[in-house]
Protein backbone atom coordinates (compact mmCIF):
# COMPACT_ATOMS: atom_id res chain seq x y z
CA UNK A 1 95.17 127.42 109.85
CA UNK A 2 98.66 125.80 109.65
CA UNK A 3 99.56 127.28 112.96
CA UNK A 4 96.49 125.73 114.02
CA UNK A 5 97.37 122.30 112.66
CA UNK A 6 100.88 122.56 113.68
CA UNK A 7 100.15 123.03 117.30
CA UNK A 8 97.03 120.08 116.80
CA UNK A 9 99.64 117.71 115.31
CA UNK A 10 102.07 118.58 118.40
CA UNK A 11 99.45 117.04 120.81
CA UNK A 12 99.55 113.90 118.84
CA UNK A 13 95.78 112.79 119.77
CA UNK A 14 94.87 114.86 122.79
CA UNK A 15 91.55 114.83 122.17
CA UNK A 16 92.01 111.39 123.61
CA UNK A 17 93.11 112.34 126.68
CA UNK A 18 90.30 112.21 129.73
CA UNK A 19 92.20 114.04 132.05
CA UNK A 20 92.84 111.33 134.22
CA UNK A 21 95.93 109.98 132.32
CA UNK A 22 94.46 107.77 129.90
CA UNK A 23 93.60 107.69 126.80
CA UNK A 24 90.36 106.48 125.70
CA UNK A 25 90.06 103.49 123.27
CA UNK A 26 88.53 104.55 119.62
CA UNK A 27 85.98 101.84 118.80
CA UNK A 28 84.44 101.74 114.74
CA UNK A 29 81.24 99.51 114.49
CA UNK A 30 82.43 96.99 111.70
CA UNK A 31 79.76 96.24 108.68
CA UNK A 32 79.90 95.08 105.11
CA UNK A 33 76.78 95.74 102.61
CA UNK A 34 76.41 91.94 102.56
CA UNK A 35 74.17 89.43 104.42
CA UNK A 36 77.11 87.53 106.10
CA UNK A 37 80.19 89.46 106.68
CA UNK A 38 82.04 87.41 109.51
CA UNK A 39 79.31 85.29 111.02
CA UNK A 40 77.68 83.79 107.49
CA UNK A 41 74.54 82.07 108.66
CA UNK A 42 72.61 84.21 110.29
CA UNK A 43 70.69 85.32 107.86
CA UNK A 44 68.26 82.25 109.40
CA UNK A 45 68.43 83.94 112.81
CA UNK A 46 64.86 85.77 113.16
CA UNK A 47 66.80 88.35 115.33
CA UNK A 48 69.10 89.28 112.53
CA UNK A 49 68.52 92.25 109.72
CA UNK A 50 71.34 91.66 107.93
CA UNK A 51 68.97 90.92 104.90
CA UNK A 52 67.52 94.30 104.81
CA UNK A 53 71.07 96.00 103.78
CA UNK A 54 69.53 96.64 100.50
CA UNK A 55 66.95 98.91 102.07
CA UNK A 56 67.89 102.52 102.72
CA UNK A 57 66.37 102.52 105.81
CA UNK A 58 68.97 99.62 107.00
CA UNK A 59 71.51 102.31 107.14
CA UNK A 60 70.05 105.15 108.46
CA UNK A 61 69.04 103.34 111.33
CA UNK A 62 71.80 102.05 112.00
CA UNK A 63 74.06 105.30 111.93
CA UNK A 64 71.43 106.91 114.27
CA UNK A 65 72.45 104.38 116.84
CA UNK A 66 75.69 104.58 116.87
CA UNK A 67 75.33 107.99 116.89
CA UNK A 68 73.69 107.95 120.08
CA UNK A 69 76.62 105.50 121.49
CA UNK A 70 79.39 108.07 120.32
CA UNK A 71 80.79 105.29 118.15
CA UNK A 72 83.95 107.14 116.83
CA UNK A 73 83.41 105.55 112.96
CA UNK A 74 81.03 103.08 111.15
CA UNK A 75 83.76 100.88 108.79
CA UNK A 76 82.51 99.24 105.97
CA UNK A 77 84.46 96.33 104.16
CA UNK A 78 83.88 95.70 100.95
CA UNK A 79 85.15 92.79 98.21
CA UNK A 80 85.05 93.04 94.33
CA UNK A 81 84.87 89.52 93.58
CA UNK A 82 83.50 86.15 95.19
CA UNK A 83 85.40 83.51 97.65
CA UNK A 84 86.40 80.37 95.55
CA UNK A 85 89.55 78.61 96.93
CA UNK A 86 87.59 76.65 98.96
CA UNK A 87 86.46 73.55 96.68
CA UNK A 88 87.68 75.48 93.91
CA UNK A 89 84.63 76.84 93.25
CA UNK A 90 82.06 79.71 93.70
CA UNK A 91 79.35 77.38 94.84
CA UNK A 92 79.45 77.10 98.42
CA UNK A 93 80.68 80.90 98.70
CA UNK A 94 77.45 81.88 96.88
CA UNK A 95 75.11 78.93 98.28
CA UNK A 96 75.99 80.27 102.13
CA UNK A 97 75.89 83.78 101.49
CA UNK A 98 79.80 84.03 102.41
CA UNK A 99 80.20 87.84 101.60
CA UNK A 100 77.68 87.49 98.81
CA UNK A 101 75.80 88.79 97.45
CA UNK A 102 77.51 92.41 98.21
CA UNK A 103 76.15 95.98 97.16
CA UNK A 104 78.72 99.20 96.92
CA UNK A 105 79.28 100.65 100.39
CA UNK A 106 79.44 104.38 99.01
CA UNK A 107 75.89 104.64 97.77
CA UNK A 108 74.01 104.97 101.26
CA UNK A 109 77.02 107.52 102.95
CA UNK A 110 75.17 110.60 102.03
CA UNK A 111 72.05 109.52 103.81
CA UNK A 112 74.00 108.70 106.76
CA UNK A 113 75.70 111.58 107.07
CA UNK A 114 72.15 113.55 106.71
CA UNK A 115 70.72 111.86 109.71
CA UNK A 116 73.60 112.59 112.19
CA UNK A 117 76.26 114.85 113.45
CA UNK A 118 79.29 113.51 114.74
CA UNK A 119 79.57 109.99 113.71
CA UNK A 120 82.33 109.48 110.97
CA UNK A 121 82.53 106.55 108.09
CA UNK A 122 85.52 104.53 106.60
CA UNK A 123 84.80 103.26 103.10
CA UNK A 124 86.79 100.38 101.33
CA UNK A 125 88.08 101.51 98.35
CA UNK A 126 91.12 99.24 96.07
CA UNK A 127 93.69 100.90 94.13
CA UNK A 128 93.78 98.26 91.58
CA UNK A 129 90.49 98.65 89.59
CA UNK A 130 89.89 102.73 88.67
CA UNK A 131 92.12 105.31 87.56
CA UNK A 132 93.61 107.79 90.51
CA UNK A 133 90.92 110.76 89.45
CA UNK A 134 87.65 108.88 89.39
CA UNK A 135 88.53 107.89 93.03
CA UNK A 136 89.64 111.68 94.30
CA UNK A 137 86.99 113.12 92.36
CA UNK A 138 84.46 110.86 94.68
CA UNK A 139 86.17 110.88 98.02
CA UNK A 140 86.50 114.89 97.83
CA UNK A 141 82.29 114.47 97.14
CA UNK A 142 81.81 112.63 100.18
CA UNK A 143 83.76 114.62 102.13
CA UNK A 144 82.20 117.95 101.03
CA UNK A 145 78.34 116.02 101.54
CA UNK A 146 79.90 114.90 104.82
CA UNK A 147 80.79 118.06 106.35
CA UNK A 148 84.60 115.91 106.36
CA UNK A 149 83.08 112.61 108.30
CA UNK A 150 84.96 110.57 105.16
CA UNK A 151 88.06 108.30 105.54
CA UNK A 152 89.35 105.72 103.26
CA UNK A 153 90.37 101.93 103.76
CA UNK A 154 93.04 101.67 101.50
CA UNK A 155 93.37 98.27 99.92
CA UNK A 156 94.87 96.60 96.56
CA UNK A 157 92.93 93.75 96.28
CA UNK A 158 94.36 90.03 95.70
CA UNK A 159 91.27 87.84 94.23
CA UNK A 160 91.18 86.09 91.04
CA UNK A 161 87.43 86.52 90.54
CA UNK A 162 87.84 90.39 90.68
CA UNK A 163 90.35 90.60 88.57
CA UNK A 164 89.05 88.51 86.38
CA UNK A 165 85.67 90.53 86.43
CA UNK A 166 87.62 93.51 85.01
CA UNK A 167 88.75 91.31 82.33
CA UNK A 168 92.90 90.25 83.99
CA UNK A 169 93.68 86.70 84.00
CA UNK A 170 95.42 86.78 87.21
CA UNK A 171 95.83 89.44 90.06
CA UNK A 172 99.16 91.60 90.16
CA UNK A 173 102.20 90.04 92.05
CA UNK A 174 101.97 91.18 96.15
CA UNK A 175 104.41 93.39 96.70
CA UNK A 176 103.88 94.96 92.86
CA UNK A 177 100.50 95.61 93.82
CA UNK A 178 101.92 97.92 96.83
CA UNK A 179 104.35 100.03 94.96
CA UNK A 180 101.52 100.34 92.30
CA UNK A 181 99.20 101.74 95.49
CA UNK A 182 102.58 103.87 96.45
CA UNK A 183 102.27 105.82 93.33
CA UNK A 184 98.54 105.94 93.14
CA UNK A 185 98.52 107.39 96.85
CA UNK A 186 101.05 110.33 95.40
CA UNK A 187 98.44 110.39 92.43
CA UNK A 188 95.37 111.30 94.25
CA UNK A 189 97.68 113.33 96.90
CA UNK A 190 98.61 116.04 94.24
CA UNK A 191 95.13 116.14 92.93
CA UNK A 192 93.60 116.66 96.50
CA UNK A 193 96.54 118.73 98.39
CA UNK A 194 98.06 120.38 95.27
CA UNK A 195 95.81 121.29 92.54
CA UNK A 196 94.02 124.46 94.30
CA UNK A 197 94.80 126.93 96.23
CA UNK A 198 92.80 127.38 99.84
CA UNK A 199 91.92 130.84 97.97
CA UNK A 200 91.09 129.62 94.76
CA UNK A 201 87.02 129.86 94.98
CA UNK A 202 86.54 133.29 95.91
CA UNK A 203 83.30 134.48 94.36
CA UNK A 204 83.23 137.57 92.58
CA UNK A 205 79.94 138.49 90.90
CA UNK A 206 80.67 142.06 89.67
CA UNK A 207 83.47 140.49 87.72
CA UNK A 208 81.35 137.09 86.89
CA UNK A 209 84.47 135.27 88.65
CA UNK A 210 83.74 132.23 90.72
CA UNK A 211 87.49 130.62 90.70
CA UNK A 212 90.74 131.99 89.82
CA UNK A 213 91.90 129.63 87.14
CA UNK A 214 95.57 131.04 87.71
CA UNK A 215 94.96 129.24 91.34
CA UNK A 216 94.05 126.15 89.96
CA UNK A 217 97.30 124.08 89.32
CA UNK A 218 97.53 121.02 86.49
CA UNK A 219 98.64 117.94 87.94
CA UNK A 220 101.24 116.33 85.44
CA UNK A 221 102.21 113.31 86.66
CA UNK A 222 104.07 110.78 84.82
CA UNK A 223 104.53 107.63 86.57
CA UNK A 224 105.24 103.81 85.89
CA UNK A 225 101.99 103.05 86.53
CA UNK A 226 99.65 105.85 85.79
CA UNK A 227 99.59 109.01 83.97
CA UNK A 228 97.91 112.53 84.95
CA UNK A 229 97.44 115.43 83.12
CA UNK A 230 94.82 117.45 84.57
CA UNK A 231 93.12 119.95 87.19
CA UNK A 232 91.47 118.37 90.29
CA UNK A 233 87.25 119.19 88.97
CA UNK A 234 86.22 119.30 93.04
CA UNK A 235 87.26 122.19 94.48
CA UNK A 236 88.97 121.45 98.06
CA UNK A 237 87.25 119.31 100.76
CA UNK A 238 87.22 120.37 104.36
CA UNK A 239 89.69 117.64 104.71
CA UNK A 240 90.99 117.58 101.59
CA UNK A 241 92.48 113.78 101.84
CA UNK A 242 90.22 112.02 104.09
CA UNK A 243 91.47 110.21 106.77
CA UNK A 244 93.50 107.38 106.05
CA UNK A 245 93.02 103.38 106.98
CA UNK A 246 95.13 100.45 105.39
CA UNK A 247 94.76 96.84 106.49
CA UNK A 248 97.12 94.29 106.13
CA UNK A 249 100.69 93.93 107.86
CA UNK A 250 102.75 91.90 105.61
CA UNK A 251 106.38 93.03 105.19
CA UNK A 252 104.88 95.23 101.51
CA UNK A 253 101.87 96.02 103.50
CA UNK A 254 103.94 97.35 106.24
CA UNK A 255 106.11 99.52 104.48
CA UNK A 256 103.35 100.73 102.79
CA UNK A 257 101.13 101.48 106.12
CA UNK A 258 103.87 103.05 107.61
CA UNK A 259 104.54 105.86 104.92
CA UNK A 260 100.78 106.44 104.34
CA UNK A 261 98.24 105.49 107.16
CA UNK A 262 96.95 107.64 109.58
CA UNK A 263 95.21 104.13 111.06
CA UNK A 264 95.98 100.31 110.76
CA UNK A 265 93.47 97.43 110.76
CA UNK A 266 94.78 94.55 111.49
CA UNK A 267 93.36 91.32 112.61
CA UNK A 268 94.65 87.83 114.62
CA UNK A 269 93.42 85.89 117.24
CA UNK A 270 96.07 86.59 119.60
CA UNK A 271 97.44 89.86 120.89
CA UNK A 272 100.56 88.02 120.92
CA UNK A 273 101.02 87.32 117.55
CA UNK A 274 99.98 91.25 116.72
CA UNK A 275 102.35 92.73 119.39
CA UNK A 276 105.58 92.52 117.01
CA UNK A 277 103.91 93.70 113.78
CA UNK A 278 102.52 96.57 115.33
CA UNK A 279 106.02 97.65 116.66
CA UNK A 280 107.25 96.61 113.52
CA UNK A 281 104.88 99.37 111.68
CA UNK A 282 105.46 102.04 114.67
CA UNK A 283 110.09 101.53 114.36
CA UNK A 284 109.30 101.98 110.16
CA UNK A 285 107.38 104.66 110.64
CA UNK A 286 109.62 106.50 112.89
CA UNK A 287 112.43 105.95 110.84
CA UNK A 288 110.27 108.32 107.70
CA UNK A 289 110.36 111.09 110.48
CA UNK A 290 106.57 110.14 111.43
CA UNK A 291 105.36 110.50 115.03
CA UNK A 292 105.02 106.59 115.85
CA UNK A 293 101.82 107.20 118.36
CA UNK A 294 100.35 109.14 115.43
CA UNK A 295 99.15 106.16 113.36
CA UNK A 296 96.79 104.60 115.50
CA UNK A 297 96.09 100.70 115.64
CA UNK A 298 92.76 99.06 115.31
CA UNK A 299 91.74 94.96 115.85
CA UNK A 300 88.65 93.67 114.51
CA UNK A 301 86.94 92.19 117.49
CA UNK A 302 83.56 90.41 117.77
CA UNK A 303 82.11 90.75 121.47
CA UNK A 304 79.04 88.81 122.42
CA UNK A 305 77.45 91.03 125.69
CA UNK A 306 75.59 90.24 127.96
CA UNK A 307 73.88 91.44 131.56
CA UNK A 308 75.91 88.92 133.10
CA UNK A 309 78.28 85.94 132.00
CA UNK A 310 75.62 83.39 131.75
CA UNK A 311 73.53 85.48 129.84
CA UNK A 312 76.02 86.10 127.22
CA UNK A 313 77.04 82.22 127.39
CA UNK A 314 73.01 81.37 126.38
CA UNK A 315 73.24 84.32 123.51
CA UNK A 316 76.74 82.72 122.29
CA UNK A 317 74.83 79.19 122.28
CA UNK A 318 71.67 80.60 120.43
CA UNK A 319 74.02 82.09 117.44
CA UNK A 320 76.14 78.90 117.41
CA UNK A 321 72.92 77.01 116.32
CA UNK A 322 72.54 79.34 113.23
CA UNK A 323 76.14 79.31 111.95
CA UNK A 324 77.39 78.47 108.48
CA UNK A 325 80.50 76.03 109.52
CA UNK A 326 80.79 75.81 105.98
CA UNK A 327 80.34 79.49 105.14
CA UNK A 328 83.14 80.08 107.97
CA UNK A 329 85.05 77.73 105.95
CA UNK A 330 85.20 79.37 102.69
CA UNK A 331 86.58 82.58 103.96
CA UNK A 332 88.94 81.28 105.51
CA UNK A 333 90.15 79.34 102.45
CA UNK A 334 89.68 82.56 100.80
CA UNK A 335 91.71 84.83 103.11
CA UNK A 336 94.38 82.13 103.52
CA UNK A 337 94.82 80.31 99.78
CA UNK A 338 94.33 76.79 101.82
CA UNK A 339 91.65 74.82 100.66
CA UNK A 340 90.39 73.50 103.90
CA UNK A 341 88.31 71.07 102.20
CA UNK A 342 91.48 68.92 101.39
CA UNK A 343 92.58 68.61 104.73
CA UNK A 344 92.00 65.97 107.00
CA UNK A 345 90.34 66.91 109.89
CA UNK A 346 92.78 66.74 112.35
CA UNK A 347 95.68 66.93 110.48
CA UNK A 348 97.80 70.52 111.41
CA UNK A 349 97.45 73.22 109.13
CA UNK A 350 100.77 74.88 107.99
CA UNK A 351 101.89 77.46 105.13
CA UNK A 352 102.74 74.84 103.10
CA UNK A 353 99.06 73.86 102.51
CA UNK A 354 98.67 77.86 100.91
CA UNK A 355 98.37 76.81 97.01
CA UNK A 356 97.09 79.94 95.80
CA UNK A 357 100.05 82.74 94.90
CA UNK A 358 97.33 85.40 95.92
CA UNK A 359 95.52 85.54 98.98
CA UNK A 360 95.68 87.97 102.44
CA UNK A 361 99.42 87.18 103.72
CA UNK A 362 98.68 88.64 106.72
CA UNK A 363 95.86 86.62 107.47
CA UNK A 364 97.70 83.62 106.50
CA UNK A 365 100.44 84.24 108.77
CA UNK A 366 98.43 84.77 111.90
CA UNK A 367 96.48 81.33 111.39
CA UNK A 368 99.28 79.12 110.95
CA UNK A 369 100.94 80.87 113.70
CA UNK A 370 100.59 79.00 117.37
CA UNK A 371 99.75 80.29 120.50
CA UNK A 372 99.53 79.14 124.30
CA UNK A 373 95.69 79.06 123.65
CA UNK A 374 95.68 77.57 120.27
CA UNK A 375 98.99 75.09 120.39
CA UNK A 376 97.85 73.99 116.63
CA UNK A 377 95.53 74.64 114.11
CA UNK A 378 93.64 71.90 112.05
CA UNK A 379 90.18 72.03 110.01
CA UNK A 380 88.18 70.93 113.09
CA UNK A 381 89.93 74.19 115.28
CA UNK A 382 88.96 76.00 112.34
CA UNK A 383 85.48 75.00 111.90
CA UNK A 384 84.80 75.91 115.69
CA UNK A 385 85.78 78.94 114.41
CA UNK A 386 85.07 79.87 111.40
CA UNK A 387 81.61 80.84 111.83
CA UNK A 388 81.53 83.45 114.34
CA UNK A 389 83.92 86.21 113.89
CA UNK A 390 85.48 85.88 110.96
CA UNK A 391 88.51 83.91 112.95
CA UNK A 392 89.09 86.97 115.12
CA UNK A 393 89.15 87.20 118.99
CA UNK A 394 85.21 86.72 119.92
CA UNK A 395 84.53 87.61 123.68
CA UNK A 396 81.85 85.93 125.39
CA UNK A 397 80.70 87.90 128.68
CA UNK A 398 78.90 90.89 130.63
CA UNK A 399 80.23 93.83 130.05
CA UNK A 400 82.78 94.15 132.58
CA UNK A 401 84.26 90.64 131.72
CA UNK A 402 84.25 92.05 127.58
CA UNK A 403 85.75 95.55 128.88
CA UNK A 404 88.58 93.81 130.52
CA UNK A 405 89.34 91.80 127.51
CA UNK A 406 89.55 94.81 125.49
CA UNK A 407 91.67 96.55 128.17
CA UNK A 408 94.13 93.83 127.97
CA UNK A 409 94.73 93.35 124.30
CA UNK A 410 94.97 97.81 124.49
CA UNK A 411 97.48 96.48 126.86
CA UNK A 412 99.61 93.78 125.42
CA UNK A 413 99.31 94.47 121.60
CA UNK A 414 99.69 98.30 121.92
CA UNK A 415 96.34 98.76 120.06
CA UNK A 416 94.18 102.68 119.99
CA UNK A 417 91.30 100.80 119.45
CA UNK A 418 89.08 97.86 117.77
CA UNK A 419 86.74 97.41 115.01
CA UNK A 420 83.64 95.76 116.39
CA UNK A 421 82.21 93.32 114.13
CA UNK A 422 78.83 91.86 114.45
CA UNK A 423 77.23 88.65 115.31
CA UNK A 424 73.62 89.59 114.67
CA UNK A 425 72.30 92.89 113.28
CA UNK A 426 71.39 95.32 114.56
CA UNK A 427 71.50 93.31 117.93
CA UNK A 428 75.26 92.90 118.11
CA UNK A 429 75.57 96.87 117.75
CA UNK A 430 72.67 97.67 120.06
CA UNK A 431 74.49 95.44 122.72
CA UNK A 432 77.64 97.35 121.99
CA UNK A 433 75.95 100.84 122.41
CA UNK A 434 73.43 100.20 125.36
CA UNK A 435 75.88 97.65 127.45
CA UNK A 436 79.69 97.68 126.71
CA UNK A 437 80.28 101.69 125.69
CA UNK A 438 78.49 102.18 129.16
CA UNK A 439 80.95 99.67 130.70
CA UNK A 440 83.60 101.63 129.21
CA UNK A 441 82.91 105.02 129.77
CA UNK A 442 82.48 103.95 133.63
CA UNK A 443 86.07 102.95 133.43
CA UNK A 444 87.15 106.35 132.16
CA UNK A 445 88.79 104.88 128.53
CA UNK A 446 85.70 105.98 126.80
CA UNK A 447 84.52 109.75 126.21
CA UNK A 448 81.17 111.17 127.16
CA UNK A 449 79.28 111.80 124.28
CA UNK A 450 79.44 115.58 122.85
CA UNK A 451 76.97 118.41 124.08
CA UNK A 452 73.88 118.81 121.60
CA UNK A 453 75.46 122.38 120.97
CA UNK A 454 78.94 121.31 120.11
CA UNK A 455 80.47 122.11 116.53
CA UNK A 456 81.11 118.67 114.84
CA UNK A 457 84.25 118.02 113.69
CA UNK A 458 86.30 116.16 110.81
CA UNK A 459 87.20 112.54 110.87
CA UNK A 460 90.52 113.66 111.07
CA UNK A 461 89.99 115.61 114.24
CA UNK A 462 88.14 113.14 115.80
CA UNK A 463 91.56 111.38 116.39
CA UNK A 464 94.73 113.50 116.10
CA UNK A 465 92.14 116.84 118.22
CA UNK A 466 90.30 119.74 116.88
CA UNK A 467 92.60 121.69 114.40
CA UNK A 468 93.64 118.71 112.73
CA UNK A 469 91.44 118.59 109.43
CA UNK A 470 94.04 118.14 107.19
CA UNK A 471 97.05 116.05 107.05
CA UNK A 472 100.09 115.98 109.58
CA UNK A 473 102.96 117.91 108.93
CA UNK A 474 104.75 114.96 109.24
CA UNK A 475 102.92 112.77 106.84
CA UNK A 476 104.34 112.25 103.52
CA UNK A 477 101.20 114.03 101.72
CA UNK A 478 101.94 117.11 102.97
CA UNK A 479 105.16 117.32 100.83
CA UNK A 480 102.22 117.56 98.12
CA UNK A 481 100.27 120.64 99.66
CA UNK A 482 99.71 123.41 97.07
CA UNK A 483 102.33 126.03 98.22
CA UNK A 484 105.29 123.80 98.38
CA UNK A 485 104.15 121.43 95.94
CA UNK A 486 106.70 120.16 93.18
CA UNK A 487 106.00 117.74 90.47
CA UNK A 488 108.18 114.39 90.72
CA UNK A 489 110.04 114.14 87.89
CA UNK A 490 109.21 111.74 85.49
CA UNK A 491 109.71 107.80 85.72
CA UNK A 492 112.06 106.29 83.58
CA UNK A 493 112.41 102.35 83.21
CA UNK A 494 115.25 100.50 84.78
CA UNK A 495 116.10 99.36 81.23
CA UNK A 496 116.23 103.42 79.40
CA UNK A 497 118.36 104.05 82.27
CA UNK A 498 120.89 101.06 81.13
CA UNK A 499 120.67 101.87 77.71
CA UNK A 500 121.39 105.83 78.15
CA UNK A 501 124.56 105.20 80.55
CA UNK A 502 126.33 102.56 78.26
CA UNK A 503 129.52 103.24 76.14
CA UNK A 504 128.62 104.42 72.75
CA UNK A 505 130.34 101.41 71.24
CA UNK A 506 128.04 99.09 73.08
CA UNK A 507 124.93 101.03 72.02
């Protein structure tokens, strides 16, 4: 199997290629268990479902259709706390159904992955609110009841009303937050790569042996932030670490990405202003000795399709109608730390106006960055905005004026692909599936679905090629893998350091 992965890893994505020299673009459908993710409002649209989310039946449905479009992933965000910057209060988050109310995104997985084959799923998950086992010990679940369709959206979570809901005062400082997620990624790295041996289960009934407990390593990890001292209780995955997302491209967030995604999500409304990040993320990365074109790049992106331009223009009018300016608002006083409210109208929005010492840097920085098509940004810009998309790029069109739009920011941002948010649900999706993979796939940047007898593969493989179910060589988890694992040694505090080097007369 390692030859097998080696030789996978060597093609760095092949099972992209088409055979006629491109690569196809990966596209995730983009969803939240909540009744507004980025286009709060609808709710009043008769068209949309996103009210039903808290039926079963929501979800199943909606994984058998993007099965049938060969959507590569379905991503689901997810929040622990409410939006409250704007006004500085709950009220209007909760009153407009701004990401509220949500329900947990892992619950309805399993019934997903029991009504299709090939279609893969990317759960939020934060590093800052559970202890390193209680996450493994679910992930390597889903990925065994997945057949190893389960990745991870890494995140460490920056809002004071989810914090406060686990009874902190205030959220942990940025960039503390990240090397806190460094060490909890080495954590759950040991426990899924280095606790058992590939060999370990080997039933033996004449000897009433199911595992060889001599093949079962303890993971003792001593760290500054958490502390292990136990066997991984899931047996290995066929993945063993699912496939790995982070969002976020702040200079922390960055770092971070570059050492431990497999994928980036990143958002703006410009592939201008995401053009130097991402080569930012791809130079850091190839400086750790990782293949740069191995972490692949996703934008959200919010098209509105239809059969021809005007048709789409009439759809894009219908939703405006039903938008939540201020719902649109109060994420995007959320995301940013500016409370929008304050602002005059027409008065230009800069980082200055960010009060609030937490809130999505990377957000922040794209919307009080200027572009040719947006020269400045003030609450009116914003409002236009706000309500349809979440602030990111929203395409209006048929689907070969949408495809080209999506070929160019491939094109100038160096991007592998886009999370598709929704206006309207399950409409938005359906139009995705039945008009713009079509589009696509005509263009010869989009595969053909999979033959009805073809083995499904992991999420993993799905991107880096078949062989590939387990971590790159070149990724720092692998440094963890059972037969060359060694246990870091253990941390010691800046200040026992100080104290054990100074002269005996000084301590």
């Amino acid at each position: 199997m390692a030859d097998t992965q080696a030789a996978a890893a060597e093609t760095n994505g092949a099972a992209h290629d088409l055979g006629n020299g491109r690569k196809h673009i990966l596209i995730n459908a983009f969803d939240m268990s909540t009744v507004g993710h980025l286009s709060p409002g609808q709710w009043k649209n008769p068209k949309d479902k996103s009210a039903t989310k808290r039926k079963l039946k929501y979800w199943t449905d909606l994984a058998q259709l993007l099965e049938r479009g060969g959507i590569n992933a379905l991503f689901l965000a997810d929040t622990y706390g409410g939006y409250d910057t704007y006004e500085n209060s709950l009220d209007e988050c909760i009153r407009r159904a701004a990401q509220w109310p949500i329900t947990d995104p892992t619950i309805p997985i399993s019934a997903m992955a029991a009504v299709t084959k090939n279609l893969t799923f990317a759960i939020t998950a934060s590093t800052s609110f559970e202890p390193p086992f209680l996450l493994a010990k679910r992930f390597s679940t889903l990925d065994h009841l997945t057949d190893g369709r389960i990745g991870w959206n890494i995140v460490t979570s920056w809002k004071k009303s989810a914090f406060k809901a686990i009874g902190l005062d205030n959220p942990i400082e940025h960039d503390e937050r990240y090397r806190q997620a460094d060490e909890y990624l080495r954590a759950v790295y040991k426990l899924w790569e280095g606790s058992w041996a590939d060999d370990a289960l080997n039933p033996d009934p004449e000897n009433d042996s199911y595992i060889d407990p001599d093949k079962v390593r303890t993971i003792n990890h001593q760290g500054k932030y958490f502390t292990l001292h136990t066997k991984h209780i899931v047996d290995p995955s066929p993945q063993r670490t699912p496939f790995l997302f982070q969002a976020g491209t702040s200079s922390a967030g960055s770092s971070f990405a570059s050492t431990h995604a497999e994928a980036i999500f990143v958002s703006s409304h410009s592939p201008q202003v995401l053009a130097p990040k991402i080569a930012n993320i791809r130079r850091l990365a190839a400086e750790q000795g990782r293949d740069p074109r191995s972490i692949k790049i996703f934008a959200t992106f919010t098209p509105i399709v239809g059969r021809t331009d005007d048709e789409a223009r009439a759809k894009h009018a219908e939703l405006r109608s039903y938008a939540s300016v201020i719902g649109g608002l109060v994420l995007f006083s959320g995301w940013t730390g500016i409370d929008i409210s304050r602002i005059p109208l027409d008065q230009e929005i800069t980082a200055a106006d960010s009060l609030e010492a937490h809130k999505v840097r990377s957000i922040l920085d794209s919307f009080t960055t200027t572009t040719t098509d947006i020269p400045r940004w003030t609450p009116r810009i914003v409002a236009e905005a706000a309500a349809i998309g979440g602030l990111g790029p929203v395409s209006v069109g048929s689907p070969q004026t949408v495809a080209d739009e999506l070929e160019r920011w491939v094109r100038e941002a160096d991007l592998d692909g886009f999370n598709i948010g929704y206006v309207t649900t399950p409409g938005s999706f359906e139009d995705l599936v039945e008009l713009l993979i079509p589009e696509l796939r005509k263009r010869g940047v989009y595969p053909e679905l999979p033959a009805e007898d073809a083995e499904p593969v992991t999420a993993r493989e799905k991107v880096y090629g078949k062989g590939q179910s387990g971590l790159r060589a070149d990724h720092v988890g692998s440094t963890y893998k059972y037969d060359v694992y060694k246990e870091d040694p253990p941390y010691v505090s800046e200040e026992t350091v100080a104290v054990e080097e100074a002269p005996a007369e000084v301590k």
